[in-house]
Each structure stands twice: as structure tokens, then as C-alpha cells.
C-alpha atoms as a PDB file:
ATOM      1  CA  UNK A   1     279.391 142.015   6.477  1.00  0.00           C
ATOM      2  CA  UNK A   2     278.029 139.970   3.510  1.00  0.00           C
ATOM      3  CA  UNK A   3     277.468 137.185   5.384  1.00  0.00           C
ATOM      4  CA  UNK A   4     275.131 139.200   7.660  1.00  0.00           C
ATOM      5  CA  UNK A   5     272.857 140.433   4.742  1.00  0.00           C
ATOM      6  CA  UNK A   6     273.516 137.864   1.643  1.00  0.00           C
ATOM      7  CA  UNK A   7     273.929 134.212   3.475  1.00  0.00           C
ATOM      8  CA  UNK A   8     276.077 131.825   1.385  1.00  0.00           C
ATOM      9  CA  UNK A   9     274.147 129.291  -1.138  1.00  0.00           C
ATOM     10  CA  UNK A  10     276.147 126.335  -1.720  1.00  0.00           C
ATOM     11  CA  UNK A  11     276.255 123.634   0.858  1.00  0.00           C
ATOM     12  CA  UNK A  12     280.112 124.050   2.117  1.00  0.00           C
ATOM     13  CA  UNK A  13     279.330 127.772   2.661  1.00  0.00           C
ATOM     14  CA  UNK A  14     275.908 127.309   4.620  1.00  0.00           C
ATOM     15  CA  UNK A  15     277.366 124.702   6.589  1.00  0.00           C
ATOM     16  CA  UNK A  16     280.988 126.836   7.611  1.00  0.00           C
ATOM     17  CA  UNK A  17     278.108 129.751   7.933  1.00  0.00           C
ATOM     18  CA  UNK A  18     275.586 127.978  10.305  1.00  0.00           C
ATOM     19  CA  UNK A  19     278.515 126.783  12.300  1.00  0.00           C
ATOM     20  CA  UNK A  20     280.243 130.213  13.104  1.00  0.00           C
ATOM     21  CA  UNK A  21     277.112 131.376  14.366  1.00  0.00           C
ATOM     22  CA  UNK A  22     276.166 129.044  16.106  1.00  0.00           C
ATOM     23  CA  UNK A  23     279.754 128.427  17.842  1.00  0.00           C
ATOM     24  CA  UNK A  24     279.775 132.232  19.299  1.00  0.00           C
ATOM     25  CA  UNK A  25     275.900 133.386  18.878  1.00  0.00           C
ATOM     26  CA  UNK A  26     276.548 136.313  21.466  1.00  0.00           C
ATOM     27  CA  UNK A  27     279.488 137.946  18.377  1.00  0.00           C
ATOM     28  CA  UNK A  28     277.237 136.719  15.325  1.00  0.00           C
ATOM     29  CA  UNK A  29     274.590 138.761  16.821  1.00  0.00           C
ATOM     30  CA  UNK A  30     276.483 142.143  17.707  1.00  0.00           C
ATOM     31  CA  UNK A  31     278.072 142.078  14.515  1.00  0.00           C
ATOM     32  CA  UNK A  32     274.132 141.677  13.222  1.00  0.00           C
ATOM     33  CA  UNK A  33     273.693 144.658  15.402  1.00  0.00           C
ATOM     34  CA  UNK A  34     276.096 146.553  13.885  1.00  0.00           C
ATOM     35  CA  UNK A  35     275.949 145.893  10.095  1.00  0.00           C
ATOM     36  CA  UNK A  36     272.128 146.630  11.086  1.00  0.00           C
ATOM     37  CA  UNK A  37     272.755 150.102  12.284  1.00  0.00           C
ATOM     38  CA  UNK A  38     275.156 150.527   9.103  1.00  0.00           C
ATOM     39  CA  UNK A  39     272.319 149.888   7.166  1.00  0.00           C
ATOM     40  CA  UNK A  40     269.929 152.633   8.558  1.00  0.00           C
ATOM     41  CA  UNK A  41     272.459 155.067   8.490  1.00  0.00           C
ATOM     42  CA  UNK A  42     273.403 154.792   5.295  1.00  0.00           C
ATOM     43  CA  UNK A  43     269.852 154.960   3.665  1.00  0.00           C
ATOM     44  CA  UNK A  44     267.464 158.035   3.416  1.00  0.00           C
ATOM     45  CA  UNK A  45     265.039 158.721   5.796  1.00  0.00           C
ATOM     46  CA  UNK A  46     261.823 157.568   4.047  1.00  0.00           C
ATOM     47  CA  UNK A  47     263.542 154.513   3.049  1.00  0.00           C
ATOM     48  CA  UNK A  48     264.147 153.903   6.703  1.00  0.00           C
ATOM     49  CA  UNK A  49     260.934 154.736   7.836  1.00  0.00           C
ATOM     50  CA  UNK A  50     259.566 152.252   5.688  1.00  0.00           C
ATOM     51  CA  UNK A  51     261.567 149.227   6.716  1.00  0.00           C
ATOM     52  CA  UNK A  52     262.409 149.949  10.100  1.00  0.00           C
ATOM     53  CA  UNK A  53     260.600 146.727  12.053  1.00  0.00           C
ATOM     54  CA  UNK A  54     261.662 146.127  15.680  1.00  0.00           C
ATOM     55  CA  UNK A  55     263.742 143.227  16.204  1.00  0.00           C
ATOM     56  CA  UNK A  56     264.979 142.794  12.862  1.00  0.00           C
ATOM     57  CA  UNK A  57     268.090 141.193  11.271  1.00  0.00           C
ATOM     58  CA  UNK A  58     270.317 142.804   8.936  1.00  0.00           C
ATOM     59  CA  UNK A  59     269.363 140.305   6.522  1.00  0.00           C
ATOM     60  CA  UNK A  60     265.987 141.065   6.642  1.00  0.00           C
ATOM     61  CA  UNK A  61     266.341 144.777   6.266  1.00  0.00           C
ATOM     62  CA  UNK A  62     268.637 144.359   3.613  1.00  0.00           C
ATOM     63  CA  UNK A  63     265.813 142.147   1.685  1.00  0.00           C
ATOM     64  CA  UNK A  64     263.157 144.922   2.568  1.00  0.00           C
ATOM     65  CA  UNK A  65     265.425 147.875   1.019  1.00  0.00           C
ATOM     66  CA  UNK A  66     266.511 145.546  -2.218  1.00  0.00           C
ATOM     67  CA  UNK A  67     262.684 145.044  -2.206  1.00  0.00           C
ATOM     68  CA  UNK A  68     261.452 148.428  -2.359  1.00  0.00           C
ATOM     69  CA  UNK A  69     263.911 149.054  -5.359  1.00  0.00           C
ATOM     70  CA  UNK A  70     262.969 145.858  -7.283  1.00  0.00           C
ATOM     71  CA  UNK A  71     258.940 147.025  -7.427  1.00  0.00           C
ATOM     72  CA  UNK A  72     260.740 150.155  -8.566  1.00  0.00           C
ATOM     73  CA  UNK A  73     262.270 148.688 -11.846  1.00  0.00           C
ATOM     74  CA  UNK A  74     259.649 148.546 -14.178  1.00  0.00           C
ATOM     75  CA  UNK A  75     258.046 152.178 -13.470  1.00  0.00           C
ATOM     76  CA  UNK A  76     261.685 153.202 -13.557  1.00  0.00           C
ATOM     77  CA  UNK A  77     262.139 151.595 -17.438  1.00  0.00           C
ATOM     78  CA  UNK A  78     258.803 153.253 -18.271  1.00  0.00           C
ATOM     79  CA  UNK A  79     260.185 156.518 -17.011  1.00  0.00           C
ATOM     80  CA  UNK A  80     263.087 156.231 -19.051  1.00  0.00           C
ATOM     81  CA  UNK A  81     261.809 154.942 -22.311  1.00  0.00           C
ATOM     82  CA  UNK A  82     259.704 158.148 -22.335  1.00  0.00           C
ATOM     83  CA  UNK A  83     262.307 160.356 -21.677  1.00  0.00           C
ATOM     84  CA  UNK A  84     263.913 158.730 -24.410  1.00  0.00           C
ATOM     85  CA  UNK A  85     261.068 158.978 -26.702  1.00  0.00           C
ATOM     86  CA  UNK A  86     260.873 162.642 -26.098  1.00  0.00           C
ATOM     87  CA  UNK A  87     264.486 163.791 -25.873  1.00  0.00           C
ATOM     88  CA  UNK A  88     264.574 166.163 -28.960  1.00  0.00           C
ATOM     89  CA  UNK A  89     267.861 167.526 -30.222  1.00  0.00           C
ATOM     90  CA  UNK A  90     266.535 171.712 -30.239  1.00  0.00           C
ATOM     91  CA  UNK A  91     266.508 171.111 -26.793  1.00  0.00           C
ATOM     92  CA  UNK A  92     270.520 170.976 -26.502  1.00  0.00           C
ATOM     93  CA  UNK A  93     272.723 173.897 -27.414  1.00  0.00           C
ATOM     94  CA  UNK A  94     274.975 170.813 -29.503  1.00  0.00           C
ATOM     95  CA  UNK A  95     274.683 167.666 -31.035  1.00  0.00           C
ATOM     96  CA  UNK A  96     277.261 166.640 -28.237  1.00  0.00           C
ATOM     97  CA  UNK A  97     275.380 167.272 -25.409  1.00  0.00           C
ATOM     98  CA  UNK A  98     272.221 165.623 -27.394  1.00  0.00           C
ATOM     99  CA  UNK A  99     274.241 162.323 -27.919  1.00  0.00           C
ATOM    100  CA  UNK A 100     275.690 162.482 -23.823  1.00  0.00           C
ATOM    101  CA  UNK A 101     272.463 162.839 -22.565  1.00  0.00           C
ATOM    102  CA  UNK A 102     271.346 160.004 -24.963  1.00  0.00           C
ATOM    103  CA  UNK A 103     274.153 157.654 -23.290  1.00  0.00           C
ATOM    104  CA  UNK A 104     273.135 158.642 -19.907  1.00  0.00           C
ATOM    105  CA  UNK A 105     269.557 158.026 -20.469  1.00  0.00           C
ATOM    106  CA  UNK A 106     270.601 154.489 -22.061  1.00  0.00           C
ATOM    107  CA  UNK A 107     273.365 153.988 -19.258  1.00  0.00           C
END
């Protein structure tokens, strides 16, 4: 399945990589198929919606969905930093449950 969405990167990989699929195209592409059709059902439906392209490779749609969370990483650090910045230890009915909710935050 890797190979379908994350293609190899050093030149003994790529070259064993082009050759399988090239060697039996009619297999490389069903098993495209499928890991494709793993990948939409596995994600929500509004990430779906917003990648699903006809005629598209499972490496593709794998790059679209690691996309859409990579523009999400800074808002998400924002997001946290605040909550961070405002977690205030009245709010928690211990100073354990402060200091957990502290290490999920951070986690």
C-alpha cells in the first residue's frame, strides 16, 4: 500500500518501483484502485468531498488529504498556545486534572 501513496526516493527503490509497474500495469493499477477506495472510506465526508477529483491516483489523493492538514498546522499551534495561555487552575476540581490537561494540551 505505501508504495501506492508514498513512492520510494532513493534510486534502487524508484527503479525496482517503476519496473513492477510497468511489468504488470493492469495489477499496479487495481491495486491503485483499491488503496484509492481505502482512502475515501476511511476519511470523513467533507474531507472527501474536498479531494475527490475523477480519475485520480491514490498518490495524489493521499497528497491532497496530507495537504489539507499541513495548511492546518499553524492555525492549529495558534489554537493551542491560547488554550494554553488561558488554562487557569479554578477551572479544575484538582491540581491533577490541571497538570493532565496541561500534558494533553502540550502532547
Amino acid at each position: 500500500m505505501l508504495e501506492h501513496i508514498i513512492p520510494p526516493t532513493d534510486a534502487a527503490a524508484i527503479t525496482t518501483y517503476q519496473t513492477a509497474k510497468v511489468d504488470d500495469l493492469p495489477l499496479w493499477n487495481r491495486l491503485d484502485v483499491v488503496v484509492l477506495q481505502w482512502i475515501y472510506a476511511t476519511i470523513s465526508l467533507d474531507i472527501l468531498t474536498s479531494i475527490l477529483v475523477a480519475d485520480d491516483s491514490a498518490e495524489r489523493a493521499w497528497q491532497h488529504v496530507a495537504d489539507l492538514f499541513q495548511d492546518n498546522k499553524n492555525s492549529r499551534a495558534m489554537y493551542l498556545e491560547t488554550q494554553l495561555t488561558n488554562t487557569c487552575l479554578t477551572d479544575f476540581s484538582s491540581t491533577s486534572a490541571y497538570f493532565n490537561h496541561l500534558k494533553s494540551l502540550a502532547d
